[in-house]
PDB file of N, CA and C in Angstrom:
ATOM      1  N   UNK A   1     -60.498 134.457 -37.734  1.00  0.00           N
ATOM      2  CA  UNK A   1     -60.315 133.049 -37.871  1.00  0.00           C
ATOM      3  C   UNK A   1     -59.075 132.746 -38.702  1.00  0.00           C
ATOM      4  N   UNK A   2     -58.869 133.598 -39.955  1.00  0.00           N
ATOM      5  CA  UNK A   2     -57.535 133.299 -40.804  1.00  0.00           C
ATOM      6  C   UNK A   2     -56.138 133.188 -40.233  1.00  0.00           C
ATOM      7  N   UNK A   3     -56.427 133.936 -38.547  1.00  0.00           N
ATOM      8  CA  UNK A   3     -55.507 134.258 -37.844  1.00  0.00           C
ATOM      9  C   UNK A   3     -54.451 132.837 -37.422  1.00  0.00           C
ATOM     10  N   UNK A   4     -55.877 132.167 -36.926  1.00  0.00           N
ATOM     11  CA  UNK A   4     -55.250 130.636 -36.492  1.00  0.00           C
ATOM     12  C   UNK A   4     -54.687 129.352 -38.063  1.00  0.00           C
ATOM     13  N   UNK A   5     -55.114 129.688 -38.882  1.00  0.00           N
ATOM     14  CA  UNK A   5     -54.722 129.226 -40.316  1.00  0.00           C
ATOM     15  C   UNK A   5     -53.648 129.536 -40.474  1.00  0.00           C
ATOM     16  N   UNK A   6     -53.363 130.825 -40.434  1.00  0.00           N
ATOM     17  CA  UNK A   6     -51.943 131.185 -41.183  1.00  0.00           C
ATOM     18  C   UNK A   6     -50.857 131.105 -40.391  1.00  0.00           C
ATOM     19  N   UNK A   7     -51.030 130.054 -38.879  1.00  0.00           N
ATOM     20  CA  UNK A   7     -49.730 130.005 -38.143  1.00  0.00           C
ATOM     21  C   UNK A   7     -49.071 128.855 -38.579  1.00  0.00           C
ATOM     22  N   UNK A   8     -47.862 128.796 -38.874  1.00  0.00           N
ATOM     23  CA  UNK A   8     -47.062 127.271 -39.520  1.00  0.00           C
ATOM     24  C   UNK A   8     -47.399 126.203 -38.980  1.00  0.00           C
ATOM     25  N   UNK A   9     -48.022 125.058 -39.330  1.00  0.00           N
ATOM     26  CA  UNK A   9     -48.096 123.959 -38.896  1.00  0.00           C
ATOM     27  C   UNK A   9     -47.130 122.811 -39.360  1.00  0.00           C
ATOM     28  N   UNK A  10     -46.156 122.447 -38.655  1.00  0.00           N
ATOM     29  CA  UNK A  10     -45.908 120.787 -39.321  1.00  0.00           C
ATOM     30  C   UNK A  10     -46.664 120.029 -40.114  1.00  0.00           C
ATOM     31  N   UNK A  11     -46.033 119.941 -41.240  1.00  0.00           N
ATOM     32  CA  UNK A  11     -46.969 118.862 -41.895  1.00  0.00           C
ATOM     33  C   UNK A  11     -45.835 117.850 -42.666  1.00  0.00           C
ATOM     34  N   UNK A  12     -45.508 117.252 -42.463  1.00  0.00           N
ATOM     35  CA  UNK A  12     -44.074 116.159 -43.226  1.00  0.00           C
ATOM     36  C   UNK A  12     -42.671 116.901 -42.576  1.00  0.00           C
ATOM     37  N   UNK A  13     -42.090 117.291 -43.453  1.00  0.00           N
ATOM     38  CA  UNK A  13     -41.172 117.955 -43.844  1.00  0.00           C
ATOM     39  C   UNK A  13     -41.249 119.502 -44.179  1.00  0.00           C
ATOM     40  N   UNK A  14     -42.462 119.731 -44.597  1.00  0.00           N
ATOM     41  CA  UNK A  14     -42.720 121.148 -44.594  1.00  0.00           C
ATOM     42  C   UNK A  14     -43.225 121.879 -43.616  1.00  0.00           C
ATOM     43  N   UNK A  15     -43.625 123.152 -43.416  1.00  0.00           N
ATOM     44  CA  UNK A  15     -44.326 123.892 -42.846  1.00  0.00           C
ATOM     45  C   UNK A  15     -45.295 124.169 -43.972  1.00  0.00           C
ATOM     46  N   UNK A  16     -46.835 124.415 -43.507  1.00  0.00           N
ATOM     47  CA  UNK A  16     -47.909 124.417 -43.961  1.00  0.00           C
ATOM     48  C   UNK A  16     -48.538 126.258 -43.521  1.00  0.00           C
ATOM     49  N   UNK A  17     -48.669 127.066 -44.645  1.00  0.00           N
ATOM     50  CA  UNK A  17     -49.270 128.265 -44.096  1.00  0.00           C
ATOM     51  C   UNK A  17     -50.227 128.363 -44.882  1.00  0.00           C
ATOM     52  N   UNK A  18     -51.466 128.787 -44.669  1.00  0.00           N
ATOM     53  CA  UNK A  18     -52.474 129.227 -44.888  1.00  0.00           C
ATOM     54  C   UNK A  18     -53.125 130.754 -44.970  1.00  0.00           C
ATOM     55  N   UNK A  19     -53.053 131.312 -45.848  1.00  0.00           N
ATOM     56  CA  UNK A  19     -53.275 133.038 -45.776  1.00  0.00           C
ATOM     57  C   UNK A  19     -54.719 133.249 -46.081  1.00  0.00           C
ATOM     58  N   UNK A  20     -55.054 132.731 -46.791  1.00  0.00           N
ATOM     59  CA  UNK A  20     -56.870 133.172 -47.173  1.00  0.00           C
ATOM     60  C   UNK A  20     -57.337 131.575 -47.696  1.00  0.00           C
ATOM     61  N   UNK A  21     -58.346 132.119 -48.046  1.00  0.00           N
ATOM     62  CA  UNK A  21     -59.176 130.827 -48.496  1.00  0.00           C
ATOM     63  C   UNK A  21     -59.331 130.060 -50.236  1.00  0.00           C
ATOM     64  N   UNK A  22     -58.442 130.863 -50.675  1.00  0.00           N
ATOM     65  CA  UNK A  22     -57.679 130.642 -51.786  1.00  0.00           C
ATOM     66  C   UNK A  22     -56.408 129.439 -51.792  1.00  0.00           C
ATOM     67  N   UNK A  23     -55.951 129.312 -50.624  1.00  0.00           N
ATOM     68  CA  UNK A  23     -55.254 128.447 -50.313  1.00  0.00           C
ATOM     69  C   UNK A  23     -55.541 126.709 -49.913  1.00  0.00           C
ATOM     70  N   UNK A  24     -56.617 127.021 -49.546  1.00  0.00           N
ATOM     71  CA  UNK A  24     -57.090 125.646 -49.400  1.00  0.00           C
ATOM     72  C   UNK A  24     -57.646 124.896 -50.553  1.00  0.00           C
ATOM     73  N   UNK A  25     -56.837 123.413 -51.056  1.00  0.00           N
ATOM     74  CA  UNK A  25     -57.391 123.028 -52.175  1.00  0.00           C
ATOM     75  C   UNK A  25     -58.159 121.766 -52.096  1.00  0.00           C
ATOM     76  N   UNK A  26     -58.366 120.864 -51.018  1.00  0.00           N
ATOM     77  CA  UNK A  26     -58.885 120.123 -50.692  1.00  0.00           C
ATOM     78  C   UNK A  26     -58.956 120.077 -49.099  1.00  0.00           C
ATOM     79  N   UNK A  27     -60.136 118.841 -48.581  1.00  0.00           N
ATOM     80  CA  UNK A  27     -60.077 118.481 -47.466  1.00  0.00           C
ATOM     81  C   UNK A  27     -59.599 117.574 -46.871  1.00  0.00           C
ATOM     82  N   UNK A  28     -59.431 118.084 -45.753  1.00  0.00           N
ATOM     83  CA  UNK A  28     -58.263 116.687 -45.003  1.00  0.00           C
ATOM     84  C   UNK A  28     -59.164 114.918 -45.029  1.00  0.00           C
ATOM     85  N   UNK A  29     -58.601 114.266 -44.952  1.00  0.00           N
ATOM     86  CA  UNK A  29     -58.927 112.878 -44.912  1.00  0.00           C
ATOM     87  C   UNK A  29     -59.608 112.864 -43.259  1.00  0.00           C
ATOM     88  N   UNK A  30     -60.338 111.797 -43.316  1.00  0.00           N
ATOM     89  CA  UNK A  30     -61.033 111.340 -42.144  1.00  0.00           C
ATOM     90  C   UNK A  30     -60.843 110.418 -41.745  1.00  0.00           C
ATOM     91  N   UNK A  31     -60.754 109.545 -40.853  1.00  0.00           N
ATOM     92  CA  UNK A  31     -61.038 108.708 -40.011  1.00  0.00           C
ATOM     93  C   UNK A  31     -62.209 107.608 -40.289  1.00  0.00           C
ATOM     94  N   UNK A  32     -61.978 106.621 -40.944  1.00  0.00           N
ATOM     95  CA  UNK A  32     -63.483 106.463 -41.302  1.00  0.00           C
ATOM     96  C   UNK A  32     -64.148 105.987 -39.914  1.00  0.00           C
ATOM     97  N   UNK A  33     -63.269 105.288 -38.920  1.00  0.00           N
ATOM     98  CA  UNK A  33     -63.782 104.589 -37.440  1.00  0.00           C
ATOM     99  C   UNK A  33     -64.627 105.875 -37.223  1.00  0.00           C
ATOM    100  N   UNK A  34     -64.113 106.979 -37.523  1.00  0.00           N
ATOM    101  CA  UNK A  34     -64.753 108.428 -36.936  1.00  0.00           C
ATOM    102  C   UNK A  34     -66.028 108.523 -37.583  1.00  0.00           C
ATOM    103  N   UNK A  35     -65.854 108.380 -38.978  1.00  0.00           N
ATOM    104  CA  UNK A  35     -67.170 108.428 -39.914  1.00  0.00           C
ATOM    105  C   UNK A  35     -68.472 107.640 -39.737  1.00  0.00           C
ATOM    106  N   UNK A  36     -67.871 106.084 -39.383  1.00  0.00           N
ATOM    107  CA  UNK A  36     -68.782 105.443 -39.688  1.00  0.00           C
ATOM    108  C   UNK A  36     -69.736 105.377 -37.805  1.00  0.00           C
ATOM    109  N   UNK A  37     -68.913 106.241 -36.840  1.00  0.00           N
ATOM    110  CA  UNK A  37     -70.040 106.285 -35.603  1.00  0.00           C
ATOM    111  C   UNK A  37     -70.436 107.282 -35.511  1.00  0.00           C
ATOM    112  N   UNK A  38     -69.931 108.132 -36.609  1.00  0.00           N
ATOM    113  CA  UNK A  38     -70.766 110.063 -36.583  1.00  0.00           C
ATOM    114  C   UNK A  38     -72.148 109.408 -37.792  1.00  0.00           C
ATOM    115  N   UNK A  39     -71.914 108.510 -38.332  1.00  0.00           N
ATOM    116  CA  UNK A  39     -73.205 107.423 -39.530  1.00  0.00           C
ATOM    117  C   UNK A  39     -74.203 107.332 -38.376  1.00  0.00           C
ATOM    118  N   UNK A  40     -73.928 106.454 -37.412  1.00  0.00           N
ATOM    119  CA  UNK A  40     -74.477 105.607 -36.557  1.00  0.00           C
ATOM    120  C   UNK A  40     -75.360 106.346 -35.841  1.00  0.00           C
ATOM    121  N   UNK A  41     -74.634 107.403 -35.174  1.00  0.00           N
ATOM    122  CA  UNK A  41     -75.436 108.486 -34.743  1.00  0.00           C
ATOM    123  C   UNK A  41     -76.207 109.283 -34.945  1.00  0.00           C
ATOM    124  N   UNK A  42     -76.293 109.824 -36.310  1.00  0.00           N
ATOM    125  CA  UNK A  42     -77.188 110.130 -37.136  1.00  0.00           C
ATOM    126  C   UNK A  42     -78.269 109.428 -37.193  1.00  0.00           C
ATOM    127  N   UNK A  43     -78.393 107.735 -37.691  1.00  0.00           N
ATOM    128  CA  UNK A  43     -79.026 107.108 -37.804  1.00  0.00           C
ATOM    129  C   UNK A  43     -79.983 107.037 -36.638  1.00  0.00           C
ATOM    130  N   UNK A  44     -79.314 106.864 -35.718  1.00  0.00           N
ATOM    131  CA  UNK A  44     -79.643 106.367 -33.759  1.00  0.00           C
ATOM    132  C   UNK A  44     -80.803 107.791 -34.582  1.00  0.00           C
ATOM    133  N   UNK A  45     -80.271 109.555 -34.075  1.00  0.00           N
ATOM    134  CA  UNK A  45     -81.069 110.481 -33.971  1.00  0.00           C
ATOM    135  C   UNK A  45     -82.369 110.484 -34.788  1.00  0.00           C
ATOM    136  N   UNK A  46     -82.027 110.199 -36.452  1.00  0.00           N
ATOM    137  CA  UNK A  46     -83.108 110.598 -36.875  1.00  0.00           C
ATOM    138  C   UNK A  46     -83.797 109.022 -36.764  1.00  0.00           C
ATOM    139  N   UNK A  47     -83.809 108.106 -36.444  1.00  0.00           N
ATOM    140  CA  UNK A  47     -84.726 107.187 -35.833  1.00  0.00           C
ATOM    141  C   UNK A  47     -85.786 107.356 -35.131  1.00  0.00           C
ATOM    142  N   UNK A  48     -85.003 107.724 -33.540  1.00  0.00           N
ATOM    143  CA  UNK A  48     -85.750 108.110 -32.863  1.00  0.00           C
ATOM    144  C   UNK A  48     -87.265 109.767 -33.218  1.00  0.00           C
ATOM    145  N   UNK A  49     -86.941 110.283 -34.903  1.00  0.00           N
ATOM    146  CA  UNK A  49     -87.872 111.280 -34.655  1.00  0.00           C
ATOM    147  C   UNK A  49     -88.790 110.722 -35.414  1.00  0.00           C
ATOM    148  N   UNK A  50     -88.848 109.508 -35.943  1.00  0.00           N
ATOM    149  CA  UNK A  50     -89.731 108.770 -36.983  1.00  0.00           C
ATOM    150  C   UNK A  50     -91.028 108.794 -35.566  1.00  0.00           C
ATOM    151  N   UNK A  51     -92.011 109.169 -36.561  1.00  0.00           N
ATOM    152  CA  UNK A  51     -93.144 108.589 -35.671  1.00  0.00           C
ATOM    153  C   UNK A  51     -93.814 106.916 -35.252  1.00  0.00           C
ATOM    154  N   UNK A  52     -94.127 106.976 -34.408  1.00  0.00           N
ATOM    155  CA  UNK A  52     -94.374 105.259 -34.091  1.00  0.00           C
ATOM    156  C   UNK A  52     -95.749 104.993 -34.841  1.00  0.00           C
ATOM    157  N   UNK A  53     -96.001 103.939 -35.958  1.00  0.00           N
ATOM    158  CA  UNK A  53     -96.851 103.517 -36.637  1.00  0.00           C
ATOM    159  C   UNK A  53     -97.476 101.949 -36.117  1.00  0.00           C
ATOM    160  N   UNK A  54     -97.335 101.935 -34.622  1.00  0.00           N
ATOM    161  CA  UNK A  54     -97.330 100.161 -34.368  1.00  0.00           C
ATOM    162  C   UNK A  54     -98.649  99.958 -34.263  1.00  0.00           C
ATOM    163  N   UNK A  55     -98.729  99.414 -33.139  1.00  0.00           N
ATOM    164  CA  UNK A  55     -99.942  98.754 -32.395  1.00  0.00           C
ATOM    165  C   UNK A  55    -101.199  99.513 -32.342  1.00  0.00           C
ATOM    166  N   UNK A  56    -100.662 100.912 -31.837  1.00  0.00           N
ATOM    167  CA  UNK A  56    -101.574 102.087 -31.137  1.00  0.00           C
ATOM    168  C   UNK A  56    -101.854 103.548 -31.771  1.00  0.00           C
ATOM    169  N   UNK A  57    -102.832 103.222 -33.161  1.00  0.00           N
ATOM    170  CA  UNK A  57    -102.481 103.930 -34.466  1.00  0.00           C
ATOM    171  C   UNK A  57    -103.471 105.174 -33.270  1.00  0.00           C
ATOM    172  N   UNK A  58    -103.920 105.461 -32.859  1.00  0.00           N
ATOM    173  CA  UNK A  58    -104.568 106.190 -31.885  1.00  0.00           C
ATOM    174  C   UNK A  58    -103.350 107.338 -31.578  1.00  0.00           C
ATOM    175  N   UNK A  59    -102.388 106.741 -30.772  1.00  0.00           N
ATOM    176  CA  UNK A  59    -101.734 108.011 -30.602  1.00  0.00           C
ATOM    177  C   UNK A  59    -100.647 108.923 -31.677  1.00  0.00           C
ATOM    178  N   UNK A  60    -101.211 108.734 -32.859  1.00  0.00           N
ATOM    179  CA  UNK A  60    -100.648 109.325 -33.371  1.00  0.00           C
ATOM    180  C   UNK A  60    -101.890 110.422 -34.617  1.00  0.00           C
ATOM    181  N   UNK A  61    -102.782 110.630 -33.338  1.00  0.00           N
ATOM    182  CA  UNK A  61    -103.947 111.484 -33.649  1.00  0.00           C
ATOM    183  C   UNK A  61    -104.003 112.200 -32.982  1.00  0.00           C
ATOM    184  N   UNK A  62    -104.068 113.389 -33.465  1.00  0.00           N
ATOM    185  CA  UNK A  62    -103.896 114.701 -32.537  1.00  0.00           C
ATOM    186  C   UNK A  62    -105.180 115.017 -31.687  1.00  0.00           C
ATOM    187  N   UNK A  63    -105.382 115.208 -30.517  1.00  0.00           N
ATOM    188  CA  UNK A  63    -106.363 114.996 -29.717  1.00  0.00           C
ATOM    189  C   UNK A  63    -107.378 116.584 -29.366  1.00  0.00           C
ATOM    190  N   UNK A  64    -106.673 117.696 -30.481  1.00  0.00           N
ATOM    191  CA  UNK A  64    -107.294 118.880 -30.406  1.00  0.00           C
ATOM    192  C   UNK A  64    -107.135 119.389 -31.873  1.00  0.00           C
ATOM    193  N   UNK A  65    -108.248 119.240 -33.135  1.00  0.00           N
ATOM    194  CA  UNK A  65    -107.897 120.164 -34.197  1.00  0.00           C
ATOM    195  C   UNK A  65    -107.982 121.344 -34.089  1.00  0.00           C
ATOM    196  N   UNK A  66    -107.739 122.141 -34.999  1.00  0.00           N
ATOM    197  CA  UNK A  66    -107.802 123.728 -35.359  1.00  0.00           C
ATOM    198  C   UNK A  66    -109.644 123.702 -35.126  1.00  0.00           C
ATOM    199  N   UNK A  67    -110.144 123.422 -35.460  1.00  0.00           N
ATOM    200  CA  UNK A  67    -111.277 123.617 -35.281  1.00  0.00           C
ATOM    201  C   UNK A  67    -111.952 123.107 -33.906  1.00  0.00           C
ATOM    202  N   UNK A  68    -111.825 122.455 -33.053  1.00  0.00           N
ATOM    203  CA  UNK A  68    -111.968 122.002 -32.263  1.00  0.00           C
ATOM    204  C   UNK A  68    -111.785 123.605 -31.150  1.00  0.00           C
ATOM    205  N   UNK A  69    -110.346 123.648 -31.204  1.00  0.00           N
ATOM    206  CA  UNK A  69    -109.805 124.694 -30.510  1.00  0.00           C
ATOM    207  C   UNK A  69    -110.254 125.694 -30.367  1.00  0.00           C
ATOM    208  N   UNK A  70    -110.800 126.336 -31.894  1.00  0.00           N
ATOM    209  CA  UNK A  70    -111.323 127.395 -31.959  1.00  0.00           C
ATOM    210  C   UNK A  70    -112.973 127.982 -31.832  1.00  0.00           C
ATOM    211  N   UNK A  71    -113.389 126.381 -31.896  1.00  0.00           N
ATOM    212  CA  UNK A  71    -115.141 126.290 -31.023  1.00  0.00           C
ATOM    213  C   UNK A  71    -114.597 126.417 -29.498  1.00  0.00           C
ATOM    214  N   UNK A  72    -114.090 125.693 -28.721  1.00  0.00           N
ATOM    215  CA  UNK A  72    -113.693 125.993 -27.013  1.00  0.00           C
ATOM    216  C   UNK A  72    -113.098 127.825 -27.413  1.00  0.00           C
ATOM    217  N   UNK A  73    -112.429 128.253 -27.952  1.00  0.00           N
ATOM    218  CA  UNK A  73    -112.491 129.758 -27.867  1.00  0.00           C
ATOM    219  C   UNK A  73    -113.124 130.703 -27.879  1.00  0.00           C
ATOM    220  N   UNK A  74    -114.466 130.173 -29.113  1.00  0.00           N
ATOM    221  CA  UNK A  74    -115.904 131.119 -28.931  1.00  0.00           C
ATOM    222  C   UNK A  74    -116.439 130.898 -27.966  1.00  0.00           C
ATOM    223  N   UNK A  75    -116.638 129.978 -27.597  1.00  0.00           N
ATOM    224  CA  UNK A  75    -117.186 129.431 -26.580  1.00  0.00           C
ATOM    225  C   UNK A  75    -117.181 129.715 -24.834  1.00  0.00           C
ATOM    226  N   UNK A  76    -115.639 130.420 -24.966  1.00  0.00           N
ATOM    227  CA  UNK A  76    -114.898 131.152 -23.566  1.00  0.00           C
ATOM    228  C   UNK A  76    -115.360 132.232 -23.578  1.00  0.00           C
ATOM    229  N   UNK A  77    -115.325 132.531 -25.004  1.00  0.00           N
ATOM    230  CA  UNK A  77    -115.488 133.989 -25.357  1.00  0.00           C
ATOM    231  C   UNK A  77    -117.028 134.722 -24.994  1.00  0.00           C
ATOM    232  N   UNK A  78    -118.122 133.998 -25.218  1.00  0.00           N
ATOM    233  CA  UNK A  78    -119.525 133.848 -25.079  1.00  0.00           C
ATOM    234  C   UNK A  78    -119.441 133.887 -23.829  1.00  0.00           C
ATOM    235  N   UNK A  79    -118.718 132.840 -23.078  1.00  0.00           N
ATOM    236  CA  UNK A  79    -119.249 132.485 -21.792  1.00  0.00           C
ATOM    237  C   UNK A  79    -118.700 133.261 -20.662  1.00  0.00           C
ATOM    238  N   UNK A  80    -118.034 134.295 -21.314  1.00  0.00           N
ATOM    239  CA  UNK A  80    -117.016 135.747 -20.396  1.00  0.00           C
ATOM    240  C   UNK A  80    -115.763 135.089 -19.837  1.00  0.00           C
ATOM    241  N   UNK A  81    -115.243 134.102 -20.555  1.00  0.00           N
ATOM    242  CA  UNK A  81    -114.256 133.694 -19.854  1.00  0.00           C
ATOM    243  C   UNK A  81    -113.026 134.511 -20.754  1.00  0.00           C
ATOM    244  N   UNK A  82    -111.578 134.748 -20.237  1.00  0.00           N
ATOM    245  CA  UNK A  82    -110.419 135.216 -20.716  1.00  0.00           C
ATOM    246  C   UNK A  82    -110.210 134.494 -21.880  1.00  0.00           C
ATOM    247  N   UNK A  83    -109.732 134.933 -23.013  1.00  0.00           N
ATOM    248  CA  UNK A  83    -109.329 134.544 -24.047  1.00  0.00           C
ATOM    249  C   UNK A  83    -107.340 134.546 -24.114  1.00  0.00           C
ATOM    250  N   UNK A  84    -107.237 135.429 -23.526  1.00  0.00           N
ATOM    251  CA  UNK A  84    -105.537 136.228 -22.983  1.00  0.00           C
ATOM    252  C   UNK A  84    -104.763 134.840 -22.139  1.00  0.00           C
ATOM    253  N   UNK A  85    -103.875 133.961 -21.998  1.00  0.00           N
ATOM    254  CA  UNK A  85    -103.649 133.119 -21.301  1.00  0.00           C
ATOM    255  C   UNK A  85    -102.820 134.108 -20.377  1.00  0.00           C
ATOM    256  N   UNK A  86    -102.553 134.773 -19.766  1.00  0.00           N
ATOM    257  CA  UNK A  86    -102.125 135.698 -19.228  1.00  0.00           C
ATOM    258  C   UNK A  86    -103.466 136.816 -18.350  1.00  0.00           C
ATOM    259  N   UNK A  87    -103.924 136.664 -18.728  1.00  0.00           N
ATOM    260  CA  UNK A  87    -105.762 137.462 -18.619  1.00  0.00           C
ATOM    261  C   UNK A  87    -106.360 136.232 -17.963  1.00  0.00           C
ATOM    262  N   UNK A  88    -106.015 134.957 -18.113  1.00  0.00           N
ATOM    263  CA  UNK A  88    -106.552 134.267 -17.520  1.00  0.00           C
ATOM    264  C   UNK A  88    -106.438 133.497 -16.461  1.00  0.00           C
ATOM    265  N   UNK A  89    -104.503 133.526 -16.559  1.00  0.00           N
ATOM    266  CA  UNK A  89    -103.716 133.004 -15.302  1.00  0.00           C
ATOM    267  C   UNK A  89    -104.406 134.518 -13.671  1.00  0.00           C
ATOM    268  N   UNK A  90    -104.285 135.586 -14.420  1.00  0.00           N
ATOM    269  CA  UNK A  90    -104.340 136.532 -13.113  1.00  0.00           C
ATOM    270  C   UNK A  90    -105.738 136.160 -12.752  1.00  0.00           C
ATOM    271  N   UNK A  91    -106.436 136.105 -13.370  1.00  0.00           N
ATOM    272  CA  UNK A  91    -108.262 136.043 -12.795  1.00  0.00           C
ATOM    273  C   UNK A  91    -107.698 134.543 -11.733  1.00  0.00           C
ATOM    274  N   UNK A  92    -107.437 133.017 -12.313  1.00  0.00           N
ATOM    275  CA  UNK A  92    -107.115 132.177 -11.802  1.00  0.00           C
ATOM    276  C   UNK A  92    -106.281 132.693 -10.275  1.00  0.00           C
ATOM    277  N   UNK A  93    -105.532 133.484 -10.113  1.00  0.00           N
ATOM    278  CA  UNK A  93    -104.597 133.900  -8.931  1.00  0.00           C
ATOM    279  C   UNK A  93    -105.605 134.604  -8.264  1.00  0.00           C
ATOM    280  N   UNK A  94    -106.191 135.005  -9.092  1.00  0.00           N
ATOM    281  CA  UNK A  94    -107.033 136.415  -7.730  1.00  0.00           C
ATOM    282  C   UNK A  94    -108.135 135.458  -6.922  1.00  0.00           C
ATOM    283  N   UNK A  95    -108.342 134.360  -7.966  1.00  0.00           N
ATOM    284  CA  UNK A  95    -110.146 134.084  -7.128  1.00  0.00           C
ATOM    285  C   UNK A  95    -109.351 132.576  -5.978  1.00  0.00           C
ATOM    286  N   UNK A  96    -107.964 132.424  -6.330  1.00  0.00           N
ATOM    287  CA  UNK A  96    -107.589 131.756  -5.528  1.00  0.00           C
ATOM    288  C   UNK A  96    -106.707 132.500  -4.235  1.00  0.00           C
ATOM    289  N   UNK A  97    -106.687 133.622  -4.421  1.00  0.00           N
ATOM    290  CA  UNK A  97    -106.192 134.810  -3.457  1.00  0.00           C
ATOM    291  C   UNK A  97    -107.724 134.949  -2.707  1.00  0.00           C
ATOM    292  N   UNK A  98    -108.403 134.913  -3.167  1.00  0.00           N
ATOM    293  CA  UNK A  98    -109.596 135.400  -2.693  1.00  0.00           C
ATOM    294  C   UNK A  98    -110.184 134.421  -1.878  1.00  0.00           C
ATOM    295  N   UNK A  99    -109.958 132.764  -2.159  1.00  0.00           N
ATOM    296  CA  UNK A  99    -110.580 131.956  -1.697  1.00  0.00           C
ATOM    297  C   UNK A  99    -109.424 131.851  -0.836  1.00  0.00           C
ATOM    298  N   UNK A 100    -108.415 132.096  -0.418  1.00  0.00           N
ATOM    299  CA  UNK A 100    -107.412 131.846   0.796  1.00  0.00           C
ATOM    300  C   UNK A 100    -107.569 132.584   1.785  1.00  0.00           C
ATOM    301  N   UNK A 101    -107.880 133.911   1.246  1.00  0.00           N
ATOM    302  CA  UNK A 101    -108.318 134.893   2.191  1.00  0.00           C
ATOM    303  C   UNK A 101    -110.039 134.219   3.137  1.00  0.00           C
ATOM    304  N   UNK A 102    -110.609 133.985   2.123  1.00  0.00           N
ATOM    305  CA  UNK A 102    -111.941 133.784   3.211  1.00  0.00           C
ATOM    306  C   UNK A 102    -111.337 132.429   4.084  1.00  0.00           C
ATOM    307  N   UNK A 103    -110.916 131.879   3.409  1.00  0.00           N
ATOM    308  CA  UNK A 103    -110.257 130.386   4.942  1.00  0.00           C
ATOM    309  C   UNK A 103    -109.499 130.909   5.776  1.00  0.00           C
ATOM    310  N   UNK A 104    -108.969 131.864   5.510  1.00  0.00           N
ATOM    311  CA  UNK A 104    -107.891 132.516   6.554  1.00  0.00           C
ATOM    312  C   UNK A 104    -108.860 133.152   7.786  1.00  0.00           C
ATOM    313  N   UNK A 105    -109.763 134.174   7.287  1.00  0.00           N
ATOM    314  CA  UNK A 105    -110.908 134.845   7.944  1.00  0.00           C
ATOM    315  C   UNK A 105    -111.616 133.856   8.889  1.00  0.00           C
ATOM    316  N   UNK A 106    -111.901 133.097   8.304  1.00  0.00           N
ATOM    317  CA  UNK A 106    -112.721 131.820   9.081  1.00  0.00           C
ATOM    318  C   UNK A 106    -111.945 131.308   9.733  1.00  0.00           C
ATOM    319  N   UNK A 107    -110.647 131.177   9.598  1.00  0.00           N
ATOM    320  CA  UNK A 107    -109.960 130.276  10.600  1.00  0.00           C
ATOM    321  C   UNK A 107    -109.348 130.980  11.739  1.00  0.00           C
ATOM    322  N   UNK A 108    -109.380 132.545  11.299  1.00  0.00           N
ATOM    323  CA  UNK A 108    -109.197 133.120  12.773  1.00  0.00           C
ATOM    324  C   UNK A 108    -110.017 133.573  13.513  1.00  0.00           C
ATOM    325  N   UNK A 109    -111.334 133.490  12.715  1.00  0.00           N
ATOM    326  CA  UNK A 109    -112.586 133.934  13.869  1.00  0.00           C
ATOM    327  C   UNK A 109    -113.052 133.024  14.962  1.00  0.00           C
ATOM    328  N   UNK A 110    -112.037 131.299  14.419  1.00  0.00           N
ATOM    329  CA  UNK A 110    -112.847 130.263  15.110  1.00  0.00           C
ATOM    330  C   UNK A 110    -111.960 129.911  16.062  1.00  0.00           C
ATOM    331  N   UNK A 111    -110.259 130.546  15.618  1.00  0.00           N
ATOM    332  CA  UNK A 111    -109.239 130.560  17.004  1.00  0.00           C
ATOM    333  C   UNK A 111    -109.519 131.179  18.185  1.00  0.00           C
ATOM    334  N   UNK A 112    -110.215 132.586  17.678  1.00  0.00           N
ATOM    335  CA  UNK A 112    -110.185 133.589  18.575  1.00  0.00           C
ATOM    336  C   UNK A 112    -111.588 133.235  19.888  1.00  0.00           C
ATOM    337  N   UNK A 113    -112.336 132.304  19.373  1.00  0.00           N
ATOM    338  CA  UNK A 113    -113.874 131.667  20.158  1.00  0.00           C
ATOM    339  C   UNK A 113    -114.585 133.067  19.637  1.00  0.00           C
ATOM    340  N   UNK A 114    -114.749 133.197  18.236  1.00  0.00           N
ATOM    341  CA  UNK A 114    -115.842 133.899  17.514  1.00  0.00           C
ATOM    342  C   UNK A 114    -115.833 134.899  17.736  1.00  0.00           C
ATOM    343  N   UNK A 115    -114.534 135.609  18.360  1.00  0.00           N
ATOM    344  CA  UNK A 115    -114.275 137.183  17.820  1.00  0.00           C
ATOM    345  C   UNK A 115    -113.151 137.308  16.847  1.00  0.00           C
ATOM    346  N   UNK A 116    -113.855 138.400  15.993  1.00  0.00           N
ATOM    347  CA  UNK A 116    -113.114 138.611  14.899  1.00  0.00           C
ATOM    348  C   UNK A 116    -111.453 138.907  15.066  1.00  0.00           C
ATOM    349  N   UNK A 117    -110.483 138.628  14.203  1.00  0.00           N
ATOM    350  CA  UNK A 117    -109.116 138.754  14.440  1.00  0.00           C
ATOM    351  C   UNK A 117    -109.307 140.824  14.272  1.00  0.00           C
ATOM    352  N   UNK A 118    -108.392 141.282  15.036  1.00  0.00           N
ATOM    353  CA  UNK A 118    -108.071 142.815  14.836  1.00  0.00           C
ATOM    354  C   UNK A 118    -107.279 142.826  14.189  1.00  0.00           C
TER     355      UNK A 118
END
């Protein structure tokens, strides 16, 4: 990075070089037109992350606690269901692999006038 610093820049009447970071003794001036809509924007952003306190104090209640969550988990758990969301997507694929397959079966035994497809 020092690389692009230490090439001469115009600055008045002089040339301006920069070798390390020893050299720099202040910062350049700004723009305030620049400042005051990099303000604005800020403002705009962290606005929008304020939570909404209006009308509808409801949605700003979380609709699953820690405890909540973790009764539906024993509860999977008891009832032999997957705990793994991954363990549970494949069971979900297979029994819907499985249920495509029997409509498939049925739907070619009833093309064929009730002989089975070969």
């Amino acid at each position: 990075m020092w690389f692009l610093l230490s090439t001469p820049s115009p600055v008045g009447d002089r040339a301006l070089a920069i070798s390390g970071p020893s050299d720099i003794t202040s910062l350049p001036d700004f723009n305030t037109t620049f400042l005051t809509l990099l303000l604005i924007s800020h403002v705009g952003y962290l606005g929008g992350k304020v939570p909404d306190r209006g009308e509808n104090s409801e949605q700003d209640v979380p609709t699953n606690s820690v405890a909540t969550v973790t009764a539906q988990r024993v509860a999977d758990q008891e009832a032999g269901q997957p705990t793994d969301p991954a363990e549970a997507a494949r069971k979900l694929r297979d029994e819907a692999r499985t249920e495509y397959l029997k409509t498939a079966k049925l739907t070619s035994t009833s093309a064929n006038d009730g002989n089975p497809a070969r």
